[in-house]
C-alpha atoms as a PDB file:
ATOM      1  CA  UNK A   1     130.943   5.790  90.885  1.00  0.00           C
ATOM      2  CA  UNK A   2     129.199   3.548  88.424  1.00  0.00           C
ATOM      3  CA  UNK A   3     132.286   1.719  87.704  1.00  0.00           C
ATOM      4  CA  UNK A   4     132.940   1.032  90.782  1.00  0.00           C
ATOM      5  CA  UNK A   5     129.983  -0.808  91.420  1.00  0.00           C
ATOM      6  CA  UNK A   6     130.339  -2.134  88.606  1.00  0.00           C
ATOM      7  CA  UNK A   7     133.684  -3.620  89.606  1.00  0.00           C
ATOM      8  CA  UNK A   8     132.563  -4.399  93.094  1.00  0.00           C
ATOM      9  CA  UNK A   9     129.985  -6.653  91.741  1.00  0.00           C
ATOM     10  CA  UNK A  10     132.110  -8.916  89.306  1.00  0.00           C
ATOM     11  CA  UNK A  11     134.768  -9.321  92.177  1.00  0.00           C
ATOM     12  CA  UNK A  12     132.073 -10.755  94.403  1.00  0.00           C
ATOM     13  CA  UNK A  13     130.583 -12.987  91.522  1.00  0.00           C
ATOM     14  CA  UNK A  14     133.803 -14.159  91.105  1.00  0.00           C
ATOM     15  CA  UNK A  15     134.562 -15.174  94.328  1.00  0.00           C
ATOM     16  CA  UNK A  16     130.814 -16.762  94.616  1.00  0.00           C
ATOM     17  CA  UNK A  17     132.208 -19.028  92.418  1.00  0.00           C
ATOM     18  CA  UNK A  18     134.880 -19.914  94.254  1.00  0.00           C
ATOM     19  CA  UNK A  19     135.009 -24.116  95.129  1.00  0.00           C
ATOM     20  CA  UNK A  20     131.605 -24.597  93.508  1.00  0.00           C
ATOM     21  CA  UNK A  21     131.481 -27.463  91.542  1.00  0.00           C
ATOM     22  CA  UNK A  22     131.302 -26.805  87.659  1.00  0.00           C
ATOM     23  CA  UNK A  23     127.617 -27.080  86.079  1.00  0.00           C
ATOM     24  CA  UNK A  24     126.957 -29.910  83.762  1.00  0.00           C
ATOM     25  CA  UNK A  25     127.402 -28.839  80.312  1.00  0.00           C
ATOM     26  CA  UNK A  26     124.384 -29.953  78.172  1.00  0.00           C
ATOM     27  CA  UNK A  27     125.714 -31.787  74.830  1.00  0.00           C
ATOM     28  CA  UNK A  28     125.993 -29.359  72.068  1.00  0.00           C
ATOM     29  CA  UNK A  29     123.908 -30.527  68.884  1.00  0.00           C
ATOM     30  CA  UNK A  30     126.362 -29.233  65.877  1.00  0.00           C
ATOM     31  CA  UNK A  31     124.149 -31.014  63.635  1.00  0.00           C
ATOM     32  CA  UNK A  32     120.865 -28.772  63.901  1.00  0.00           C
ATOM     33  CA  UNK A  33     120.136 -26.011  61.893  1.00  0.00           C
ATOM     34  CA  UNK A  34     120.165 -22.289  64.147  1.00  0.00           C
ATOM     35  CA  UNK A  35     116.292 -21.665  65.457  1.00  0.00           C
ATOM     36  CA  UNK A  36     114.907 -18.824  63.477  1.00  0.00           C
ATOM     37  CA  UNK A  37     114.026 -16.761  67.010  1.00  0.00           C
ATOM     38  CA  UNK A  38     116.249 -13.393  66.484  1.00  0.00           C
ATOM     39  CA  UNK A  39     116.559 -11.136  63.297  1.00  0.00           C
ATOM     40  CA  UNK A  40     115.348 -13.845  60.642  1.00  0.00           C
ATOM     41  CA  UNK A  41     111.980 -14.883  62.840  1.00  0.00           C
ATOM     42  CA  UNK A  42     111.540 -10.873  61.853  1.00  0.00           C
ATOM     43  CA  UNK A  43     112.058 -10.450  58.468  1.00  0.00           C
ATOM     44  CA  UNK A  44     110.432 -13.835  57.553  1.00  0.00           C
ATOM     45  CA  UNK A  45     107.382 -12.244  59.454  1.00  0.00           C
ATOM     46  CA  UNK A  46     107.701  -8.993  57.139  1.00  0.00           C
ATOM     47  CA  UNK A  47     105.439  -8.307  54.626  1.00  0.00           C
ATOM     48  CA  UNK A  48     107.206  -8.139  50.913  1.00  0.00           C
ATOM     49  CA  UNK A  49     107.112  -4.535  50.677  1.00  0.00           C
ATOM     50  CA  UNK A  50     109.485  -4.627  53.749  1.00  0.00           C
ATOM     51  CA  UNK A  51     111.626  -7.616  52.738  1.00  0.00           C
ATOM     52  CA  UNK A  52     112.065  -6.054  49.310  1.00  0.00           C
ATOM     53  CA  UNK A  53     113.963  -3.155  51.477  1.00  0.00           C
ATOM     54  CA  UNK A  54     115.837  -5.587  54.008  1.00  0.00           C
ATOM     55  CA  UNK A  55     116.978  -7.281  50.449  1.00  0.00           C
ATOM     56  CA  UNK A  56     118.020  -3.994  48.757  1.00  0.00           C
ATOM     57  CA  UNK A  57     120.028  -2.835  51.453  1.00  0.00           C
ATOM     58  CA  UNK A  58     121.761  -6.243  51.577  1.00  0.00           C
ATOM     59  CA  UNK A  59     122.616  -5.792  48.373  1.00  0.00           C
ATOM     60  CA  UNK A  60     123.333  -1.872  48.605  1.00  0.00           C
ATOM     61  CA  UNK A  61     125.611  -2.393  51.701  1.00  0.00           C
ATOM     62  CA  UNK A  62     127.057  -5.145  49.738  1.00  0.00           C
ATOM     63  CA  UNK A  63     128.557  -2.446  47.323  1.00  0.00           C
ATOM     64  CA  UNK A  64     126.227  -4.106  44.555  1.00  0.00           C
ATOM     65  CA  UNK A  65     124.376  -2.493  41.431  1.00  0.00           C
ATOM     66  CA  UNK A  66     120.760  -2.597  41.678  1.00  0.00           C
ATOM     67  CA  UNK A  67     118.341  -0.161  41.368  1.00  0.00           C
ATOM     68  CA  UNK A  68     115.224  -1.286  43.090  1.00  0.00           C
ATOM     69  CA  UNK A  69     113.805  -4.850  43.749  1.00  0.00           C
ATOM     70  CA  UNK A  70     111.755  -6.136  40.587  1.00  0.00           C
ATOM     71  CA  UNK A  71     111.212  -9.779  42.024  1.00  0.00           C
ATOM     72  CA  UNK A  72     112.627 -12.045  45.004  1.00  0.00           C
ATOM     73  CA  UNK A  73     111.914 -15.237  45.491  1.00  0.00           C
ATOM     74  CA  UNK A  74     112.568 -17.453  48.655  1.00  0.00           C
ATOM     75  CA  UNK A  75     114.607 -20.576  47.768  1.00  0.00           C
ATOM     76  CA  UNK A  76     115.609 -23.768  49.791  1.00  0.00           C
ATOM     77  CA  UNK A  77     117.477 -22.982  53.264  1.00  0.00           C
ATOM     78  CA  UNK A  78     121.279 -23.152  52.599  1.00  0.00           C
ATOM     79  CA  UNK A  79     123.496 -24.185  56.044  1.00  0.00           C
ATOM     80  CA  UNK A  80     120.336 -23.474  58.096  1.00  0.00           C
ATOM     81  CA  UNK A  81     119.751 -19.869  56.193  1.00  0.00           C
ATOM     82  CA  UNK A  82     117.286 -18.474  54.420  1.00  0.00           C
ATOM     83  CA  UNK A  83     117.975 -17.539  50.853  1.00  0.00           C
ATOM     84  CA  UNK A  84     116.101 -15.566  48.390  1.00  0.00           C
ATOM     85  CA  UNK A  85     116.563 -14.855  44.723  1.00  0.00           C
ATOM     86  CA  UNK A  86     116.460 -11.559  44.076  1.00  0.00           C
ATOM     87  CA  UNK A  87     116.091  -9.601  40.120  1.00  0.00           C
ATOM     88  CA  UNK A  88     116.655  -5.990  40.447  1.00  0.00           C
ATOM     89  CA  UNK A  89     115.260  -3.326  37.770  1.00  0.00           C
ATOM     90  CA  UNK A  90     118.441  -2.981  35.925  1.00  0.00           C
ATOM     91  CA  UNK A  91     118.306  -7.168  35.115  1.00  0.00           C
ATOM     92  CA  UNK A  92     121.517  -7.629  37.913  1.00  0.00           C
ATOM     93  CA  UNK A  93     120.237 -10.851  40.126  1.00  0.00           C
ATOM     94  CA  UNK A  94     121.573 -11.676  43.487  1.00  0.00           C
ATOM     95  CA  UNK A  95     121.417 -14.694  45.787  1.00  0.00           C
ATOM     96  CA  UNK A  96     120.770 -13.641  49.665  1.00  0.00           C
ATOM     97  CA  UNK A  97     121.365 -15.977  52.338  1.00  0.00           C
ATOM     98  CA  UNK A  98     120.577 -13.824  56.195  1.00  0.00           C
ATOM     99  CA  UNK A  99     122.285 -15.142  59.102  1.00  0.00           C
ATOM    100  CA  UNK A 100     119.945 -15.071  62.294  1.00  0.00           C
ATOM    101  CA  UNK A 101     122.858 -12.342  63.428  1.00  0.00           C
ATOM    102  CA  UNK A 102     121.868  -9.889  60.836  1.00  0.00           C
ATOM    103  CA  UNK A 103     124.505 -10.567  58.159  1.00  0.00           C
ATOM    104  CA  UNK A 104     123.909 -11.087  54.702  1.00  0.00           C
ATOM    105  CA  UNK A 105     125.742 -13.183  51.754  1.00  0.00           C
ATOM    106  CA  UNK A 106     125.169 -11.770  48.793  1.00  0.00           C
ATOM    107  CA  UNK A 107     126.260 -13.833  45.755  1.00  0.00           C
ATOM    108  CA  UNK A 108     125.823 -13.267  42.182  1.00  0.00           C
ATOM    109  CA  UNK A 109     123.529 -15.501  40.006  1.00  0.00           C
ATOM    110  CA  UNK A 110     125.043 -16.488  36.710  1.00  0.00           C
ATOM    111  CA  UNK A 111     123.078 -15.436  33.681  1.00  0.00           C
ATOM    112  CA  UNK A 112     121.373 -18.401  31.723  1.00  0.00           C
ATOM    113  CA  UNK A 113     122.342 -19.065  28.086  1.00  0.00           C
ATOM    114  CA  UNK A 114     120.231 -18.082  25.388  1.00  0.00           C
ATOM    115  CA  UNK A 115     118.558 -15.543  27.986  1.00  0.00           C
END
């Protein structure tokens, strides 16, 4: 019955639009880094505690070693993203860049010489 509604409802939005003139298309501003207003306005608001666990289960879901979060450290915005550097407790570091849709990038950081 649902469906049906459902159905009934698309066919007459359809046909609402029928010989309407199309609506003006505002310009679309490629240059401008995405608004942080979905998932990332969220975990920038988290406390570290929390964004310790959003990190680790980046990195876990990333099929990554790391055994806890020892440090992370926000760096400079990368294609409009936030990154953070991130040291576990087994010495394995990770670069995180979060993607206002909730996906992660998670990057090795090459070891320093001498280190």
């Amino acid at each position: 019955m649902r469906m049906k509604a459902v159905m009934g409802f698309g066919l007459v939005a359809m046909l609402a639009g029928c010989g309407s003139p199309p609506a003006e298309q505002p310009a679309a501003n490629t240059a401008a880094a995405p608004k942080e207003t979905g998932y990332i306005a969220k975990v920038l608001a988290l406390p570290p505690r929390q964004l310790n666990g959003v990190l680790y289960r980046a990195i876990d879901d990333a099929k990554r070693p790391c055994q806890g979060i020892a440090e992370a450290t926000r760096q400079a915005d990368r294609q409009g993203k936030p990154v953070w550097a991130v040291r576990c407790l087994d010495n394995s570091a990770w670069l995180i860049a979060l993607g206002d849709d909730g996906m992660a990038d998670v990057t090795g950081i090459p070891g320093q010489a001498g280190g």
